[in-house]
Each structure stands twice: as structure tokens, then as C-alpha cells.
C-alpha atoms as a PDB file:
ATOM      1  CA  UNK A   1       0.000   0.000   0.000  1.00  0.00           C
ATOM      2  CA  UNK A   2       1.263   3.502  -1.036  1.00  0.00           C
ATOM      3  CA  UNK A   3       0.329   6.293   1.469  1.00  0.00           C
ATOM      4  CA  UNK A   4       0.231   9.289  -1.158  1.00  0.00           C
ATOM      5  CA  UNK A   5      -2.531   6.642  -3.177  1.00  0.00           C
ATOM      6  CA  UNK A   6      -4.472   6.209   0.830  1.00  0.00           C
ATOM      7  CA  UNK A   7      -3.819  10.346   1.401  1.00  0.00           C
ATOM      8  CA  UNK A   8      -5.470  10.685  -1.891  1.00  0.00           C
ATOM      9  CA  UNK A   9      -8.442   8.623  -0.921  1.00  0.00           C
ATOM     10  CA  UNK A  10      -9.092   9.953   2.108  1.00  0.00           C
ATOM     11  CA  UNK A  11      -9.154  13.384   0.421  1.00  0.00           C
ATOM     12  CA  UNK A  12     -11.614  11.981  -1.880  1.00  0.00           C
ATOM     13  CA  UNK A  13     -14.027  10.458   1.022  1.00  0.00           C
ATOM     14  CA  UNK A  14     -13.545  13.504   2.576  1.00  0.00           C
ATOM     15  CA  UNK A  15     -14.898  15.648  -0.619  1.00  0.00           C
ATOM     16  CA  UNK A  16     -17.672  12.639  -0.544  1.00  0.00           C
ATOM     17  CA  UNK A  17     -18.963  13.579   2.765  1.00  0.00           C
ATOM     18  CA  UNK A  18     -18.632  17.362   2.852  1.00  0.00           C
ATOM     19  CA  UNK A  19     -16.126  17.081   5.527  1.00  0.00           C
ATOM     20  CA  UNK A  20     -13.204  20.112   5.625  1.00  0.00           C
ATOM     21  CA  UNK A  21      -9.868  18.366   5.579  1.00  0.00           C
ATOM     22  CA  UNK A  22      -6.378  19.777   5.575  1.00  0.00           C
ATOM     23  CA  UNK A  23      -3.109  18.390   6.071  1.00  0.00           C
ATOM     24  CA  UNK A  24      -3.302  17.307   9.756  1.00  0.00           C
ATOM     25  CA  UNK A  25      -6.727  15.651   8.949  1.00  0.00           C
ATOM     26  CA  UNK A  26      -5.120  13.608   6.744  1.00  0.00           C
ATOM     27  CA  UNK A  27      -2.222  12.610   8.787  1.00  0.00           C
ATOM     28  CA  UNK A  28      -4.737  11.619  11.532  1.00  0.00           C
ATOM     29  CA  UNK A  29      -6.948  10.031   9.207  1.00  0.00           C
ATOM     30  CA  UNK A  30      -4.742   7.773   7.439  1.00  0.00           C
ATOM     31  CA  UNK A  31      -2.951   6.961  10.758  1.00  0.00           C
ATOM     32  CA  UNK A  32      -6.785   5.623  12.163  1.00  0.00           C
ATOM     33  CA  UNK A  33      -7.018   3.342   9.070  1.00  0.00           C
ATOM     34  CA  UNK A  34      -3.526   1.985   9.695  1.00  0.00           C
ATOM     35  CA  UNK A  35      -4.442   1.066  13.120  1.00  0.00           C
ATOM     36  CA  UNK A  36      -8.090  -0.540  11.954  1.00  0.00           C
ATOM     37  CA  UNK A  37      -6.564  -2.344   9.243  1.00  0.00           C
ATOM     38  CA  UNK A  38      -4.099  -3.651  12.099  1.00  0.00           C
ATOM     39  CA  UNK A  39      -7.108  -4.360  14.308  1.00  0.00           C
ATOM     40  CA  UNK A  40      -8.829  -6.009  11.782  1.00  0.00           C
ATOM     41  CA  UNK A  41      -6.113  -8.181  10.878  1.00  0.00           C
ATOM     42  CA  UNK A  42      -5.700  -6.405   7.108  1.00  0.00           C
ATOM     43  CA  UNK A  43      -2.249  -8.278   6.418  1.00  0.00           C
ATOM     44  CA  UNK A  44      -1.365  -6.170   3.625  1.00  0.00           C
ATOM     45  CA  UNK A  45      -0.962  -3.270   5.993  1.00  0.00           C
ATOM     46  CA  UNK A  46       2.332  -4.106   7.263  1.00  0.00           C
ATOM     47  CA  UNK A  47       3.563  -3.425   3.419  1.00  0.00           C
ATOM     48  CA  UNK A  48       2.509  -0.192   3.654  1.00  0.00           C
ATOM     49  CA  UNK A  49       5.524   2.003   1.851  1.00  0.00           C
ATOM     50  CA  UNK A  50       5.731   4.582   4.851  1.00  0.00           C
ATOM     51  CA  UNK A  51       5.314   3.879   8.367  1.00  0.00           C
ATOM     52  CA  UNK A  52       3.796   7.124  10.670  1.00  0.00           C
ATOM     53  CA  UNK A  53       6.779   8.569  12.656  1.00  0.00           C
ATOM     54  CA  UNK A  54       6.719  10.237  15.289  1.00  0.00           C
ATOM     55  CA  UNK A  55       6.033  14.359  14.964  1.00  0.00           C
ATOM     56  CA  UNK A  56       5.236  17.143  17.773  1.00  0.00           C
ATOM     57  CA  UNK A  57       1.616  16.937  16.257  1.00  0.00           C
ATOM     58  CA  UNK A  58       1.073  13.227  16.863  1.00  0.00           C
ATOM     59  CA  UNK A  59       1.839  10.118  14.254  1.00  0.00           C
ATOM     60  CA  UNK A  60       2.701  11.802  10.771  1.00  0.00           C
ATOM     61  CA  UNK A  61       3.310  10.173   7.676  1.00  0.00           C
ATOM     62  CA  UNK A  62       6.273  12.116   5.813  1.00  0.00           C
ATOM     63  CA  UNK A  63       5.742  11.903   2.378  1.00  0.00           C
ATOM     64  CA  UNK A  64       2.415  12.513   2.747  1.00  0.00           C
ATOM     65  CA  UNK A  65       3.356  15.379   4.524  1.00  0.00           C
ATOM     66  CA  UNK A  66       5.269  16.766   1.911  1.00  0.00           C
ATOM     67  CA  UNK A  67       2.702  15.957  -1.250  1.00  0.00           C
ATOM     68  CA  UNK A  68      -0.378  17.101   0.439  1.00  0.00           C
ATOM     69  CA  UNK A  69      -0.516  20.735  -1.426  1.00  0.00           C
ATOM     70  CA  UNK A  70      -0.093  18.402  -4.877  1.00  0.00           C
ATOM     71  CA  UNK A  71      -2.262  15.447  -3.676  1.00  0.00           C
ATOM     72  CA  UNK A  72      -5.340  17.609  -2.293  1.00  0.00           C
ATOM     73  CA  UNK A  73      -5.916  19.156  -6.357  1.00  0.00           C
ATOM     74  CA  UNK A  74      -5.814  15.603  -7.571  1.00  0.00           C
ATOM     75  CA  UNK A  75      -8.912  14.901  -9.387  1.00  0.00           C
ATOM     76  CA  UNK A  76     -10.063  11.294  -8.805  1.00  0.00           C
ATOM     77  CA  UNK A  77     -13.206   8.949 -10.172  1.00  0.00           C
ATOM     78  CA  UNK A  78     -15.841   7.801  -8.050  1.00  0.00           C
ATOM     79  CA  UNK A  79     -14.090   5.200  -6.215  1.00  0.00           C
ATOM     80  CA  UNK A  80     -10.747   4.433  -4.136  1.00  0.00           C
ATOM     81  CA  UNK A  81      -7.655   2.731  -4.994  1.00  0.00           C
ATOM     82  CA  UNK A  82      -7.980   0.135  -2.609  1.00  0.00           C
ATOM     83  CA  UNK A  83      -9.096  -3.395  -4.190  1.00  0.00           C
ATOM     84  CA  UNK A  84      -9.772  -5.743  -1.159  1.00  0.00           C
ATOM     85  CA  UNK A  85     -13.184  -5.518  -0.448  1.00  0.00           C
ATOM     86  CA  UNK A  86     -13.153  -5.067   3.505  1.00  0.00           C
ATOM     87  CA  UNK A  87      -9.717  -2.853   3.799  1.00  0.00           C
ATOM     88  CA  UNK A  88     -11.924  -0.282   1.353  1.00  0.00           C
ATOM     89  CA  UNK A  89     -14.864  -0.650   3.977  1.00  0.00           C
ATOM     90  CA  UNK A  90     -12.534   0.290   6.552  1.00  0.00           C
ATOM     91  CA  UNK A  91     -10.992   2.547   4.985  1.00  0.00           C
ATOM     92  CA  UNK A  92     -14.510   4.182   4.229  1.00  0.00           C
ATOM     93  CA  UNK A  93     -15.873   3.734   7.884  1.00  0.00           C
ATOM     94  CA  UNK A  94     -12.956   5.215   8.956  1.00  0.00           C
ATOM     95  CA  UNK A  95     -13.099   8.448   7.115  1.00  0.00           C
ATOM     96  CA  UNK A  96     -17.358   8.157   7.744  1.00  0.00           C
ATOM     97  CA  UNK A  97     -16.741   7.792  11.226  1.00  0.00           C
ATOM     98  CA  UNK A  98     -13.952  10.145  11.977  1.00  0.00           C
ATOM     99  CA  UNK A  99     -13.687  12.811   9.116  1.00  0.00           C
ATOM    100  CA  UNK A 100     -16.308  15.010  11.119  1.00  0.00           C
ATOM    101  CA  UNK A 101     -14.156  15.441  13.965  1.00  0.00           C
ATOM    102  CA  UNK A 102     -11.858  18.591  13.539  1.00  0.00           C
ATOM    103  CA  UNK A 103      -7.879  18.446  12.895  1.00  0.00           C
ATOM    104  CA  UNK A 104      -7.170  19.986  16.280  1.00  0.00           C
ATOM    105  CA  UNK A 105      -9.511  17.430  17.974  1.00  0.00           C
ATOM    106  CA  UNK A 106      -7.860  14.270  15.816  1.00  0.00           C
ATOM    107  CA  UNK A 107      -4.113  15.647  17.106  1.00  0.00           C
ATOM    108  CA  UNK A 108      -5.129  15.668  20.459  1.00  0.00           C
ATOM    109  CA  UNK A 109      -6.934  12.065  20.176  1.00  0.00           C
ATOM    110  CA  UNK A 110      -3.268  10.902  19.028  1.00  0.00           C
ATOM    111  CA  UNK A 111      -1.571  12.439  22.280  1.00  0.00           C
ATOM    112  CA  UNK A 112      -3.938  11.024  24.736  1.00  0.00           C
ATOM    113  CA  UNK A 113      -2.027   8.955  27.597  1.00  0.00           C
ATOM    114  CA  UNK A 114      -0.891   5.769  26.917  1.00  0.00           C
ATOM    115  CA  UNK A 115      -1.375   6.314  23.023  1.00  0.00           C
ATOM    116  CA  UNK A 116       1.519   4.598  21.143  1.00  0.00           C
ATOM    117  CA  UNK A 117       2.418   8.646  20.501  1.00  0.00           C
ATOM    118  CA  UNK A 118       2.328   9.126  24.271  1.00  0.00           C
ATOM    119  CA  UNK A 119       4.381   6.251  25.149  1.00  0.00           C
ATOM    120  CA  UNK A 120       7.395   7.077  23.290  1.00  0.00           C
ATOM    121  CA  UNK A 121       6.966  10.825  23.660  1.00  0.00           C
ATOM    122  CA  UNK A 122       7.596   9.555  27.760  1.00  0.00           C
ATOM    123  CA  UNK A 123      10.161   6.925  26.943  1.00  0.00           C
ATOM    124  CA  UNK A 124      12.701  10.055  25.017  1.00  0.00           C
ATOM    125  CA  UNK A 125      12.511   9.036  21.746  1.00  0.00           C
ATOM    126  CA  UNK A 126      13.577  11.744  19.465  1.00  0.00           C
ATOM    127  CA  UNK A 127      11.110  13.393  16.685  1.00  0.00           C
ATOM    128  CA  UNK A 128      11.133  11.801  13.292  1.00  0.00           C
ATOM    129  CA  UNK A 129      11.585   8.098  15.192  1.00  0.00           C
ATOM    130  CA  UNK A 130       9.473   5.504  13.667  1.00  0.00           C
ATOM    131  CA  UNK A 131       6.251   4.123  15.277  1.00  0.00           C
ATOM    132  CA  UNK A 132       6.258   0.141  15.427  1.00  0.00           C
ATOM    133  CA  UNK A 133       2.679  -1.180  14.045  1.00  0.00           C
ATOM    134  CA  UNK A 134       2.397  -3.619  16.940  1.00  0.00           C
ATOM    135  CA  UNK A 135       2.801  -1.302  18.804  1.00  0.00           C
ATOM    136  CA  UNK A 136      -0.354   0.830  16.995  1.00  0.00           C
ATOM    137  CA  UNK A 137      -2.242  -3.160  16.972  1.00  0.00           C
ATOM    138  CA  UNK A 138      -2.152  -3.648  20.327  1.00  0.00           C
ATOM    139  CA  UNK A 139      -2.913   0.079  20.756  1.00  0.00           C
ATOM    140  CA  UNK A 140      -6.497  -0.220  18.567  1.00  0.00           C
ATOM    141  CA  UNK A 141      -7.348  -3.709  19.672  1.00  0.00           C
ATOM    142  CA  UNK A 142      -7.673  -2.825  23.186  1.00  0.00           C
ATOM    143  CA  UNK A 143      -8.716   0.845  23.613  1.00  0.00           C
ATOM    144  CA  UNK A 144     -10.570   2.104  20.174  1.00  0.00           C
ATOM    145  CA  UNK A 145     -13.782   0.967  19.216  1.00  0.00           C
ATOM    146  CA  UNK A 146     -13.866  -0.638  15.752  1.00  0.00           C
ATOM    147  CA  UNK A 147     -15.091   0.669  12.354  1.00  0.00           C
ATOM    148  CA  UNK A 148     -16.887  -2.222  10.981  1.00  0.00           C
END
């Protein structure tokens, strides 16, 4: 999975709902459908071509980062680029489900205590450091209520 592709689908669900969306909604967004798809046991997470790292503002995917003035003008069709039937129901429950909620709101969500964020905020790790997915599992699977 390519995060700029997922970044662009959000942005496209987003449009799809009417919900506002800048850069950190995006960030926050595609780091809830990592941790569903890792909840839901979506194997084909774990190839994911960017893992989030760790930023002041919570889990932040880099490139995404960096492409989100050029990926939030991309026209798209009527549909995502994910295949797999259920990871594109996440994907879409996710952004349903959570796109309504405002950036600053979605940051803080990502700080609360305990949050994989949290934890290695508290354990020193430096800025830029990258978040471990079973970490972000473990994470979803016990404290966030599922999408589907």
C-alpha cells in the first residue's frame, strides 16, 4: 500500500462527505485506518511504503506530509484505490466515522495517555523516530472501538 494513493483517498471520502480536511486531517486520518486495518487483521498493511513517525503533532506520515498541497488538487473517479473488499470498507468507515471530527480534535486524540504517541513521547525518543505497528495493533485492539 502507497500512502500518497491512501492520502489521496481519504481526500476523496472527505470531498464525498462534505467534511473540511487539511493536512493534519489527513495525517490523523490515514494513521486511524492503519491502526483498523491492524485491528482487523488487514495483512497487507504491514507493506505499507511509509510507516507514521513520530512528529510534535502526533503520528505523521512524511511523504504525505510533503505531497499534500499536490495530492489535495488531484482529481479522482468515483471510487478508491484500494481493491480488497473489507480494507476499502474500513478505509470508508474510517473516514465516515472520523472525518467530522476537527484536525485539532484528531491531534489531540493521538496524544492522549498511553497512546503509542504518548508512550514514546515519555520513553525520550527523538522526533522523526518511527512508530512500530504492533505497537499501533495492540494500541487499537484494546482501547478504540472498531469501524466495521
Amino acid at each position: 500500500m502507497k500512502t500518497i494513493e491512501l492520502a489521496k483517498d481519504i481526500i476523496f471520502l472527505c470531498k464525498k462527505y462534505g467534511y473540511e480536511f487539511n493536512n493534519t486531517k489527513i495525517q490523523k486520518l490515514l494513521y486511524l485506518f492503519v491502526g483498523f486495518c491492524l485491528m482487523n487483521n488487514i495483512k497487507d498493511i504491514y507493506n505499507i511504503d511509509e510507516k507514521p513517525k513520530l512528529w510534535p503533532y502526533g503520528p505523521v506520515f512524511p511523504r504525505v506530509h510533503k505531497k499534500f498541497f499536490v495530492i489535495k488538487y488531484t482529481n479522482q473517479d468515483t471510487t478508491t484505490s484500494i481493491q480488497d473488499e473489507k480494507t476499502r470498507l474500513i478505509l470508508e468507515k474510517t473516514v465516515e466515522k472520523w472525518g467530522k471530527i476537527s484536525a485539532g480534535k484528531l491531534s489531540a486524540w493521538s496524544h492522549i495517555e498511553d497512546s503509542p504517541w504518548d508512550n514514546l513521547v515519555k520513553q525520550g525518543y527523538e522526533w522523526n523516530t518511527e512508530m512500530d505497528l504492533e505497537d499501533i495493533g495492540d494500541y487499537f485492539s484494546l482501547r478504540v472501538e472498531n469501524v466495521i
